[in-house]
Protein backbone atom coordinates (compact mmCIF):
# COMPACT_ATOMS: atom_id res chain seq x y z
CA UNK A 1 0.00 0.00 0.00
CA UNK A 2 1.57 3.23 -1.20
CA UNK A 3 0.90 5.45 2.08
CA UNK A 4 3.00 8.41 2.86
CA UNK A 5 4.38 8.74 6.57
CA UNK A 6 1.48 11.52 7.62
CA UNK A 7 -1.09 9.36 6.14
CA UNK A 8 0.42 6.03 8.05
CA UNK A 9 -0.06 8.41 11.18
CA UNK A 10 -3.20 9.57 10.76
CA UNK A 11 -4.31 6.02 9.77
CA UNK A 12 -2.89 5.06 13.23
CA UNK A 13 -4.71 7.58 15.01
CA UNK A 14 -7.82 6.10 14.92
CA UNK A 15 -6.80 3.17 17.08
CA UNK A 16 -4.38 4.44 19.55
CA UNK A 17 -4.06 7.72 21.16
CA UNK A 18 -1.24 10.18 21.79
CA UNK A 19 2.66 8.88 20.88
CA UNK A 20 3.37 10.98 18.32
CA UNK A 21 6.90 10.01 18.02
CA UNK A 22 6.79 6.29 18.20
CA UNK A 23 4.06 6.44 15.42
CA UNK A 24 6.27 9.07 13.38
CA UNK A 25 9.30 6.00 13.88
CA UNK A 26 7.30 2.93 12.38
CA UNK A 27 5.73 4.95 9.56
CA UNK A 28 8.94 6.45 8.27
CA UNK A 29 10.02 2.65 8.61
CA UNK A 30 7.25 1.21 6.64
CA UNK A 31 7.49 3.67 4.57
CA UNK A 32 11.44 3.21 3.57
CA UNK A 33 10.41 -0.44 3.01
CA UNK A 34 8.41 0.90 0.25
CA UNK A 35 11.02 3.00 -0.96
CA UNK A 36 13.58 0.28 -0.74
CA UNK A 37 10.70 -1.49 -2.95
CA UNK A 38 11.18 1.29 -5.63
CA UNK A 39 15.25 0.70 -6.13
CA UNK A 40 16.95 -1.82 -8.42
CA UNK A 41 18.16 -4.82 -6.82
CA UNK A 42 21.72 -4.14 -6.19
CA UNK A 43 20.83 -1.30 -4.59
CA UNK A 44 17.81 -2.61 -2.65
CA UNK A 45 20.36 -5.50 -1.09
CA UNK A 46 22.51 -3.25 0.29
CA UNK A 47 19.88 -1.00 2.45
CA UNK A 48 18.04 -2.87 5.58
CA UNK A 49 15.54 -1.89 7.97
CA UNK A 50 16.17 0.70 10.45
CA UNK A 51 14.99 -1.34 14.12
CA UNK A 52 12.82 0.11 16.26
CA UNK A 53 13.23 -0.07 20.34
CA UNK A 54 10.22 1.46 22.12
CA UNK A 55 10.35 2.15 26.06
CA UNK A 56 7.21 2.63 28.01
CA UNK A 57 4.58 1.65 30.53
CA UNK A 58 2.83 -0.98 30.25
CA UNK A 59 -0.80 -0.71 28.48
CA UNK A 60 0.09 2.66 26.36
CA UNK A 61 0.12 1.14 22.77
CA UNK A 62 3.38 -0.26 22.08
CA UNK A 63 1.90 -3.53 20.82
CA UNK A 64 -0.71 -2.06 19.41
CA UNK A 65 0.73 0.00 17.16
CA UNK A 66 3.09 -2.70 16.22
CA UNK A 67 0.13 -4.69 14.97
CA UNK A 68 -1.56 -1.83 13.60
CA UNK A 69 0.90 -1.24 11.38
CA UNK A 70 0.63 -4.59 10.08
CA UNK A 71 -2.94 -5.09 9.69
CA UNK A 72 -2.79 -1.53 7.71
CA UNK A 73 -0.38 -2.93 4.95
CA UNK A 74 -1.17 -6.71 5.47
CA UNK A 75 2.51 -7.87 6.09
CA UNK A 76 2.77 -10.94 8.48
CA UNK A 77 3.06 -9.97 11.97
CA UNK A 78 4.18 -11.83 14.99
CA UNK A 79 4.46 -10.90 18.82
CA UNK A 80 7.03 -12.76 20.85
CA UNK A 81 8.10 -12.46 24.55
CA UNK A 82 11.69 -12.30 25.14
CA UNK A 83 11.38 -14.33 28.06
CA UNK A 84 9.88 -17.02 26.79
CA UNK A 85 13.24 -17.92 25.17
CA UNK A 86 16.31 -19.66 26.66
CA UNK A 87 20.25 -19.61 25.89
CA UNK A 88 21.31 -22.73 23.60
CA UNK A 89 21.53 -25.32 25.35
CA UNK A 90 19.01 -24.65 28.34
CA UNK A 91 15.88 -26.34 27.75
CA UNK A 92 12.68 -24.31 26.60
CA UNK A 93 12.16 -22.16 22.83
CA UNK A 94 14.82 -20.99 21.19
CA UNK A 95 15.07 -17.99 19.16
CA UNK A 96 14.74 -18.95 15.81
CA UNK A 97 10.79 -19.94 17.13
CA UNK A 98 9.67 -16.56 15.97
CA UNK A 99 11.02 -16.47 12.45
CA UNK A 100 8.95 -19.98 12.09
CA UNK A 101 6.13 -18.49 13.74
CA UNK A 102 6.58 -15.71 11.17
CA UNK A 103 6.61 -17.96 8.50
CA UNK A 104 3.82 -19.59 9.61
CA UNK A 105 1.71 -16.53 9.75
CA UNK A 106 3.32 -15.44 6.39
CA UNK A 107 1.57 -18.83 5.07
CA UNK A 108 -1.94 -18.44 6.79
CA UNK A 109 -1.83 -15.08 5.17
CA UNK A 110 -1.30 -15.59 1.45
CA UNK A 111 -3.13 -19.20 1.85
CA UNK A 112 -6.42 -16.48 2.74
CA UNK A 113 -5.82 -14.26 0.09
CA UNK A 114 -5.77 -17.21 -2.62
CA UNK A 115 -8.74 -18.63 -1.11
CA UNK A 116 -10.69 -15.59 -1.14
CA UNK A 117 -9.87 -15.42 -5.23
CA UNK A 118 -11.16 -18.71 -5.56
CA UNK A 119 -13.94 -18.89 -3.16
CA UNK A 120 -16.79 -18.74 -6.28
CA UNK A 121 -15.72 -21.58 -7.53
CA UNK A 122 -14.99 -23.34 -4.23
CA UNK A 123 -18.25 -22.35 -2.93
CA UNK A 124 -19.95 -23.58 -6.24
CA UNK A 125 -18.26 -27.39 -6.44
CA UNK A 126 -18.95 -27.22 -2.56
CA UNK A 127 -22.52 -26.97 -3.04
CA UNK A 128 -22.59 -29.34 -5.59
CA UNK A 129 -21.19 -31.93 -2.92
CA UNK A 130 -23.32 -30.89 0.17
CA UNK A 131 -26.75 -31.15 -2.32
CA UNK A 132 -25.57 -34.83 -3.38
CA UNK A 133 -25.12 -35.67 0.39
CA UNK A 134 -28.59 -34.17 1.20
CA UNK A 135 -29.63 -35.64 -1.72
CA UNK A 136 -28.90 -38.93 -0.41
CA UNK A 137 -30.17 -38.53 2.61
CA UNK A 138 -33.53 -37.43 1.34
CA UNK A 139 -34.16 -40.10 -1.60
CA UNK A 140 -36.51 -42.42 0.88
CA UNK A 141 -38.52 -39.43 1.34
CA UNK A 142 -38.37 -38.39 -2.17
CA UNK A 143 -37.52 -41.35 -4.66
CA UNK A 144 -35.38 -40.93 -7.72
CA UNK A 145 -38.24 -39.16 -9.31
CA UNK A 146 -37.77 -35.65 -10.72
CA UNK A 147 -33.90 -35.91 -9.71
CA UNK A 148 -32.74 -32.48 -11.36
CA UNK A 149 -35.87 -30.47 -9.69
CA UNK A 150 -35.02 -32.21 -6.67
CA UNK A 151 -31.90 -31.12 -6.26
CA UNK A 152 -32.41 -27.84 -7.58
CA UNK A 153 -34.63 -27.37 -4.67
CA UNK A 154 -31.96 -28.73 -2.47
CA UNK A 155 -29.42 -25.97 -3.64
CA UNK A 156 -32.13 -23.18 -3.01
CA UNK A 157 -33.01 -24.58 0.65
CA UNK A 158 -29.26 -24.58 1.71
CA UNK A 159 -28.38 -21.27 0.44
CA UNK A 160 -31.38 -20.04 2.38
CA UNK A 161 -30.19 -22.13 5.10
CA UNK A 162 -32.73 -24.17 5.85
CA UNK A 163 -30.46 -27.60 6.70
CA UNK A 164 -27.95 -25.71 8.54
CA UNK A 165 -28.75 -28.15 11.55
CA UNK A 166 -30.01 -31.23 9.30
CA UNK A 167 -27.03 -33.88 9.75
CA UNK A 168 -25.91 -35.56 6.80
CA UNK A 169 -22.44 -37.53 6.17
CA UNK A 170 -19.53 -36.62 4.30
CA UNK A 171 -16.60 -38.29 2.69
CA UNK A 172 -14.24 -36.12 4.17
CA UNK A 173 -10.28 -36.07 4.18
CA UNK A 174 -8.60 -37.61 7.31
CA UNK A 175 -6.19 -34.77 8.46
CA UNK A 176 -3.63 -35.55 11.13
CA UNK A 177 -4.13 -32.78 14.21
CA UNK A 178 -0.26 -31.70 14.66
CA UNK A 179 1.38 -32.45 17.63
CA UNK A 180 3.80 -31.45 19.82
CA UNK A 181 7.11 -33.20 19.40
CA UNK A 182 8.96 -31.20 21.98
CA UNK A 183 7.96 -29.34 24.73
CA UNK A 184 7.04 -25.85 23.99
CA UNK A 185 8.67 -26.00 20.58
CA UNK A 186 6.48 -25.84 17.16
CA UNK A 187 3.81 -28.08 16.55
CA UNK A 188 4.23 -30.62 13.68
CA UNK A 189 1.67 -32.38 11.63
CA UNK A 190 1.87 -36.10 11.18
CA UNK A 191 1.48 -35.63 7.49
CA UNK A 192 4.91 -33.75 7.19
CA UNK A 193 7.13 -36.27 8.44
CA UNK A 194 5.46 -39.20 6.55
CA UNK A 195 4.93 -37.39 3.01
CA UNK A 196 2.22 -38.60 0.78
CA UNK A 197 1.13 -41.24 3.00
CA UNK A 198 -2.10 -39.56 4.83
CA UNK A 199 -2.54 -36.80 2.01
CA UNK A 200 -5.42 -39.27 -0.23
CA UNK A 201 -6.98 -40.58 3.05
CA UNK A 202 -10.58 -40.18 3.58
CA UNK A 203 -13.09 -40.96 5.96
CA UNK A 204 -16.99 -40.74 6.45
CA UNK A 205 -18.23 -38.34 8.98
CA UNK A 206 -21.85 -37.33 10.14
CA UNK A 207 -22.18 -33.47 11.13
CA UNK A 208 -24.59 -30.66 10.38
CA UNK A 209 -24.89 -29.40 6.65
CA UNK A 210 -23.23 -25.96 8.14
CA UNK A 211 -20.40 -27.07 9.56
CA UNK A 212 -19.74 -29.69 6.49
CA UNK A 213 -20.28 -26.94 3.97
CA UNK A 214 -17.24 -25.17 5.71
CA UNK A 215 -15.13 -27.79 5.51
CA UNK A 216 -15.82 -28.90 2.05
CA UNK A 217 -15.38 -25.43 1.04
CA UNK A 218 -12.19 -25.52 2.19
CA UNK A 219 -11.24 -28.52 0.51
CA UNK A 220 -12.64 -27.71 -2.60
CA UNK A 221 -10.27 -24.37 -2.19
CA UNK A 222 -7.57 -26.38 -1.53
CA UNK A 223 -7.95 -28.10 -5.01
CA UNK A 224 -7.70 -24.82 -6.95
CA UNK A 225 -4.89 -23.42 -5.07
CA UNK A 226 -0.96 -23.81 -6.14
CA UNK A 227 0.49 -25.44 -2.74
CA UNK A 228 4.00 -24.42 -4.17
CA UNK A 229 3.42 -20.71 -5.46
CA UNK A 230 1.79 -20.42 -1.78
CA UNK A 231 4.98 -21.31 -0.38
CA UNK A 232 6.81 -19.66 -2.05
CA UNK A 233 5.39 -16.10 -1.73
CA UNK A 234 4.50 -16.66 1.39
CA UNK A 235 8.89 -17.03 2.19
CA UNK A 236 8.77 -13.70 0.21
CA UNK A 237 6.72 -11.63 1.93
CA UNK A 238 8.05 -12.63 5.67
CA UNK A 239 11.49 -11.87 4.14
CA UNK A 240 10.81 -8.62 2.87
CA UNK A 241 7.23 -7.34 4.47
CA UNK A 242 7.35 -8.84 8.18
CA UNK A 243 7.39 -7.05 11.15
CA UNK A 244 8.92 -9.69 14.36
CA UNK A 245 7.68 -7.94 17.53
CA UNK A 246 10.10 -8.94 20.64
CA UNK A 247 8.30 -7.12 24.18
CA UNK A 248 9.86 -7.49 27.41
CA UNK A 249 12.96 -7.03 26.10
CA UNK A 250 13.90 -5.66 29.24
CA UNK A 251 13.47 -8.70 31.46
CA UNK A 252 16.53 -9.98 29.52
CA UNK A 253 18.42 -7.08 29.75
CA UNK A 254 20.84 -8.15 32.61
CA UNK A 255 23.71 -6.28 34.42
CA UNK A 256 26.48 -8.68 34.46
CA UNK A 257 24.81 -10.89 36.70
CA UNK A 258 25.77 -14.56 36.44
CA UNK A 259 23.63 -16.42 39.09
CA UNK A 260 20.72 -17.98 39.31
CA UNK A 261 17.48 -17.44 37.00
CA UNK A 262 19.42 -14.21 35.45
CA UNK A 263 22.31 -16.66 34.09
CA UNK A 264 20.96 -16.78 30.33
CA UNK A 265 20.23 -13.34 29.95
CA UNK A 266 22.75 -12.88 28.18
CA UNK A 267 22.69 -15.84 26.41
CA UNK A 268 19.97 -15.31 24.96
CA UNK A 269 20.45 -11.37 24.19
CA UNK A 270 23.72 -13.31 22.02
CA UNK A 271 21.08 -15.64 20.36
CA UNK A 272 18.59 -13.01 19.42
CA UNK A 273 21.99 -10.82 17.73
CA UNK A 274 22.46 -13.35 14.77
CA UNK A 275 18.47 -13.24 13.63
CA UNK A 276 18.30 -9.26 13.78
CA UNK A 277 21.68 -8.98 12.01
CA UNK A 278 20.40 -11.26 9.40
CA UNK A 279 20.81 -15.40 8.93
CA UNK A 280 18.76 -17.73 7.38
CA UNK A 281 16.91 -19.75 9.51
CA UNK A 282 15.17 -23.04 8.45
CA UNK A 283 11.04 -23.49 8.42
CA UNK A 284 8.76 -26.07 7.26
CA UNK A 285 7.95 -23.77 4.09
CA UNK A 286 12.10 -23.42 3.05
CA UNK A 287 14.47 -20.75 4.44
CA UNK A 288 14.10 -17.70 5.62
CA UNK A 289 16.41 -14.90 5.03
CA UNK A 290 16.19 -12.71 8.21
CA UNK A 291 18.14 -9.60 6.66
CA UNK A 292 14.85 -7.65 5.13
CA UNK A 293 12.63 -8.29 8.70
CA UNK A 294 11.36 -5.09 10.83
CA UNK A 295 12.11 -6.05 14.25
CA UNK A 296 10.90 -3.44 17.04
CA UNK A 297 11.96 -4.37 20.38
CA UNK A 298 9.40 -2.87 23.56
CA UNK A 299 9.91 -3.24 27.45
CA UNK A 300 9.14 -0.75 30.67
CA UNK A 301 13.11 -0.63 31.56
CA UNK A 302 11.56 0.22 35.00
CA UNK A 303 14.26 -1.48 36.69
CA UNK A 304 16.39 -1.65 33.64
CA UNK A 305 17.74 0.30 31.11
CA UNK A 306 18.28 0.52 27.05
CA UNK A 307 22.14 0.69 28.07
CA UNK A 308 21.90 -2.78 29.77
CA UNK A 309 21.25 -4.34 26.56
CA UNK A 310 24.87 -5.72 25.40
CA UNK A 311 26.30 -3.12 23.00
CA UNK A 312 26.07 -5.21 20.01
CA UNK A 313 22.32 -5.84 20.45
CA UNK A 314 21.48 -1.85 20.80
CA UNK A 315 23.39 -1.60 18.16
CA UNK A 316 21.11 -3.37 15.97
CA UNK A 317 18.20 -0.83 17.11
CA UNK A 318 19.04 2.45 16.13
CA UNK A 319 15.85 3.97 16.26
CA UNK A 320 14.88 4.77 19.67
CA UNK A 321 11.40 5.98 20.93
CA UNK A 322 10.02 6.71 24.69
CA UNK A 323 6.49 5.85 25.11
CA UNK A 324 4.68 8.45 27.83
CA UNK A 325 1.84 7.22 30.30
CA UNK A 326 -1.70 8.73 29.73
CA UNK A 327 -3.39 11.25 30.98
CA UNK A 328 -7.09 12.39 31.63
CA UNK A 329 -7.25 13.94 28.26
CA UNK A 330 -5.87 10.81 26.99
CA UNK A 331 -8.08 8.38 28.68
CA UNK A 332 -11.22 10.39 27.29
CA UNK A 333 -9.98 10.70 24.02
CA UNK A 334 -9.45 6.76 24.07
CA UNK A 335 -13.23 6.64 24.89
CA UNK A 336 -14.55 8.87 22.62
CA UNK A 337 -12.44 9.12 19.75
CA UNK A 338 -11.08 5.93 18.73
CA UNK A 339 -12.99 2.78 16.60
CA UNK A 340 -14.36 0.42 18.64
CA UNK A 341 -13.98 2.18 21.70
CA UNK A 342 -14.83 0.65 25.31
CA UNK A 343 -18.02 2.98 25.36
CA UNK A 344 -18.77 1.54 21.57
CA UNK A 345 -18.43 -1.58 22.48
CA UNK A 346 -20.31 -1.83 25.33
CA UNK A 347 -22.72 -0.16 23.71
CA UNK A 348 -23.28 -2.83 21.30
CA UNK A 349 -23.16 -5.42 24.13
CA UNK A 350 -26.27 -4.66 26.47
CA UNK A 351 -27.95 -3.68 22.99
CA UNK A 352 -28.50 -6.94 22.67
CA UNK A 353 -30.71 -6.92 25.95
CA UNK A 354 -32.22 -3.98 25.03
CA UNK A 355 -30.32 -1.72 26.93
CA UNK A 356 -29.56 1.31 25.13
CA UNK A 357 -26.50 3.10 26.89
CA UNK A 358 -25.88 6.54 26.68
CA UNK A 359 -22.66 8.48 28.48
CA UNK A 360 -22.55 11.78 29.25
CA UNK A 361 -19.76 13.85 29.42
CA UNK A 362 -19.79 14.05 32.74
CA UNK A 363 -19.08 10.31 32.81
CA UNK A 364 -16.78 9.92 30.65
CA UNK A 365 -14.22 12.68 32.54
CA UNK A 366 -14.93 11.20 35.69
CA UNK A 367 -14.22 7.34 34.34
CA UNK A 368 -10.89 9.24 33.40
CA UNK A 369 -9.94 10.53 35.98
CA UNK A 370 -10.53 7.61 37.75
CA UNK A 371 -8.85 5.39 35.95
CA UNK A 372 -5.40 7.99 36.23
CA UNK A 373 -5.94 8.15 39.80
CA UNK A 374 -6.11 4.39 39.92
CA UNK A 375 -2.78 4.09 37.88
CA UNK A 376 -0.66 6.55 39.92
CA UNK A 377 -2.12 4.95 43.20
CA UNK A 378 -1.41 1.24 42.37
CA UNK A 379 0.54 -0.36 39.54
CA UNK A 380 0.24 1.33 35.95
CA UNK A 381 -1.13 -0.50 33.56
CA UNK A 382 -2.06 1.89 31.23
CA UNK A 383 -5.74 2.37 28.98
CA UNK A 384 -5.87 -1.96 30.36
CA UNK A 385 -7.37 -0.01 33.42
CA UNK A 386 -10.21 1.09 31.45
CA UNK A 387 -11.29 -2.38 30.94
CA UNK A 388 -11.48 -2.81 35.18
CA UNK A 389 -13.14 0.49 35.78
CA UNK A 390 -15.92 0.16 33.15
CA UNK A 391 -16.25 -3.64 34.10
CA UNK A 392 -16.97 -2.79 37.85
CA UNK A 393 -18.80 0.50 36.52
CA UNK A 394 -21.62 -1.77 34.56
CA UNK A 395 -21.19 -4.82 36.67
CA UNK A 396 -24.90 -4.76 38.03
CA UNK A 397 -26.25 -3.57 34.75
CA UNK A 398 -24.56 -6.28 33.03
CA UNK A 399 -25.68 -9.15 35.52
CA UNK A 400 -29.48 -8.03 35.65
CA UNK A 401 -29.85 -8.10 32.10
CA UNK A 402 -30.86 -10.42 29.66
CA UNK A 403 -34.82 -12.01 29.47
CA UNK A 404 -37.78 -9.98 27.18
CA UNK A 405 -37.43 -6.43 28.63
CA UNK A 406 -38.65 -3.99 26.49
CA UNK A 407 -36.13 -1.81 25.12
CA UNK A 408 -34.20 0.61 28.38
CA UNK A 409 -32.40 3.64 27.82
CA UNK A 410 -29.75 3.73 30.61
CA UNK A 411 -28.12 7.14 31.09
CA UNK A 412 -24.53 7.29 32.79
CA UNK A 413 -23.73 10.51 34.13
CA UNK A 414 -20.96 11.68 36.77
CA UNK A 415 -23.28 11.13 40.06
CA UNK A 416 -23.69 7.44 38.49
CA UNK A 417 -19.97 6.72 37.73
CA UNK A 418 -19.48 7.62 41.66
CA UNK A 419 -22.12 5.54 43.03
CA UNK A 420 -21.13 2.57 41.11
CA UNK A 421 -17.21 3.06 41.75
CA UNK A 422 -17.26 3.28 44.73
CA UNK A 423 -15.50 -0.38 45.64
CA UNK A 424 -12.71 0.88 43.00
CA UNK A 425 -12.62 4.60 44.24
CA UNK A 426 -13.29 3.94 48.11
CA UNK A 427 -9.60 3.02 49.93
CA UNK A 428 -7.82 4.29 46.72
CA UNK A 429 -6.11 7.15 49.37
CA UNK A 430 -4.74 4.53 51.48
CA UNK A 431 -3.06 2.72 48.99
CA UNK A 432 -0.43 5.17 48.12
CA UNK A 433 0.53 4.39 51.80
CA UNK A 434 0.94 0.42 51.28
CA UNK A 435 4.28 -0.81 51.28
């Protein structure tokens, strides 16, 4: 998508509030990809991503701008935890887990878009299967009289959805689940190791004409689509469009400490180096070349800092952006302002039991100022305090309904919020003084 940095930004907006300068950071990045794009090759090999390291609070939009980003140009997109891996040799994931996982999403993604280009004709042959097996399940009460009118009726009925719940059974292929080979590593399907053996098998199976149409669809997708050409841009667009997002980066960021649990930290900080400096690292759909990827590293560095990374590791992120922790403005601009806000989504929620919710202004500054007076009183965890505050705010509202009430408007106003908060709001003086 040819977006220019302001319009990435603005773009971004909508979702997350506030931090300006770590949105300005990944659009100039995205953008320089598609620059990059622009060059001949020779030149295009020799420039590689500028890495991002963002520092912040917990809950301010690190993540989510990371996977905003993403979504906004489709490029595959995975979030790992730092300390989920271990140094070489200890046991637990190692680092080249997240190029696979990238990989894997890389797949999922272009596997999608094919399908969606051949979903007529899927959908059509997938019919034509479902309407046999109804078909068939229907001659006793119908004969082989009138066959072709028969059927034709058939194919009306279940794209109206009339058999969605009428069981019927399927010849259906007999897919391996995957399985874990080793503990917390990737899982593998059966069907991988062992080639061609399970790819022909079938097997009958009764289940409702909904559920089988989905899975025949998807088989009679599977049929159209070039396994090979899948793989094969799929490798190309995690090489050259994906984004690898690493948070607490921090928790590895040790200070020369040898003992006990902190003994890898470094280890691993040493395993990471070779991926974000670029290797190839092996997958299930061929080899990935890591020299292309966007990495952006996040963490709190409460305790902590950039600096405790080892040098050659910061070296590797020369773009570095601080995070800030929200405000009351912020917090009511995150209700008001952005899609699918809390208040939006709500909203939506109790409308199905006919509650019609309406906030006032009122409410919505003193939810805010709640929830920063919650934050600087106890641990800050950013706009995820919203989520408490409004849970606890429509707790009884939420609990009461449901049942054939006729439609309820339900106005929130300040004088509500209070009354309602008051189990959140009550000893939230005395806990400054808790040690």
């Amino acid at each position: 998508m040819d977006l220019s940095p302001k319009q990435i930004v603005n773009k971004l907006d909508k979702y997350i509030i506030g931090q300006t300068e770590a949105k300005k950071a990944v659009a100039i990045a995205l953008r320089n990809r598609y620059r990059r794009a622009q060059l001949p090759v020779e030149i295009r090999e020799e420039i590689t991503p500028k890495n991002i390291i963002m520092k912040g609070p917990t809950g301010v939009g690190k993540t989510e701008i990371a996977r905003r980003l993403a979504k906004l140009v489709k490029a595959p997109f995975v979030k790992v935890e730092a300390t989920k891996y271990t140094e070489v040799g200890y046991v637990g994931k190692d680092v080249e887990g997240m190029i696979r996982d990238l990989a894997e999403c890389a797949y999922r993604l272009v596997k999608a878009e094919k399908e969606e280009e051949v979903k007529a004709k899927a959908t059509v042959a997938a019919e034509r299967r479902i309407v046999r097996a109804l078909a068939e399940a229907k001659k006793e009460e119908k004969g082989d009289t009138a066959k072709e009118v028969f059927e034709n009726n058939l194919l009306e009925g279940l794209r109206k959805g009339l058999y969605d719940n009428f069981t019927i059974e399927m010849e259906v292929a007999d897919v391996p689940q995957p399985m874990e080979l080793v503990p917390g590593g990737a899982a593998i399907s059966i069907g991988s190791i062992f080639g061609d053996m399970f790819q022909n098998k079938k097997k009958k199976r009764r289940f409702p004409v909904k559920e089988a149409f989905q899975i025949v669809l998807e088989e009679e997708a599977s049929k159209l689509l070039d396994e090979d050409a899948i793989k094969s841009e799929a490798l190309y667009r995690a090489e050259n469009d994906g984004i690898v997002f690493i948070d607490e980066i921090d928790k590895i960021a040790g200070k020369g400490n040898n003992h006990g649990a902190d003994v890898s930290r470094e280890g691993v900080q040493r395993d990471i180096l070779p991926i974000v400096e670029g290797s190839t690292v092996v997958t299930k759909y061929g080899p990935i070349k890591t020299d292309f990827i966007l990495f952006i590293a996040a963490g709190a560095f409460h305790v902590s800092a950039i600096e405790d990374l080892i040098p050659e590791l910061q070296g590797r992120f020369p773009v570095s952006v601080e995070l800030n922790s929200l405000t009351k403005e912020d917090f009511v601009r995150i209700l008001t302002e952005t899609e699918n806000s809390l208040t939006f989504q709500y909203g939506h929620l109790l409308r199905v039991d006919n509650i019609d919710l309406r906030f006032d202004q009122g409410a919505i500054e003193r939810i805010a100022e709640i929830s920063v007076e919650l934050n600087a009183t106890s641990e800050d965890i950013g706009a995820r305090r919203l989520h408490t505050v409004m849970e606890y705010l429509l707790e009884d509202v939420s609990f009461n309904a449901g049942g054939d009430y006729p439609t309820f408007t339900l106005n929130i106003d300040a004088h509500y919020v209070e009354e309602h908060l008051q189990k959140l709001t009550g000893d939230r003086n005395l806990k400054k003084y808790v040690l």
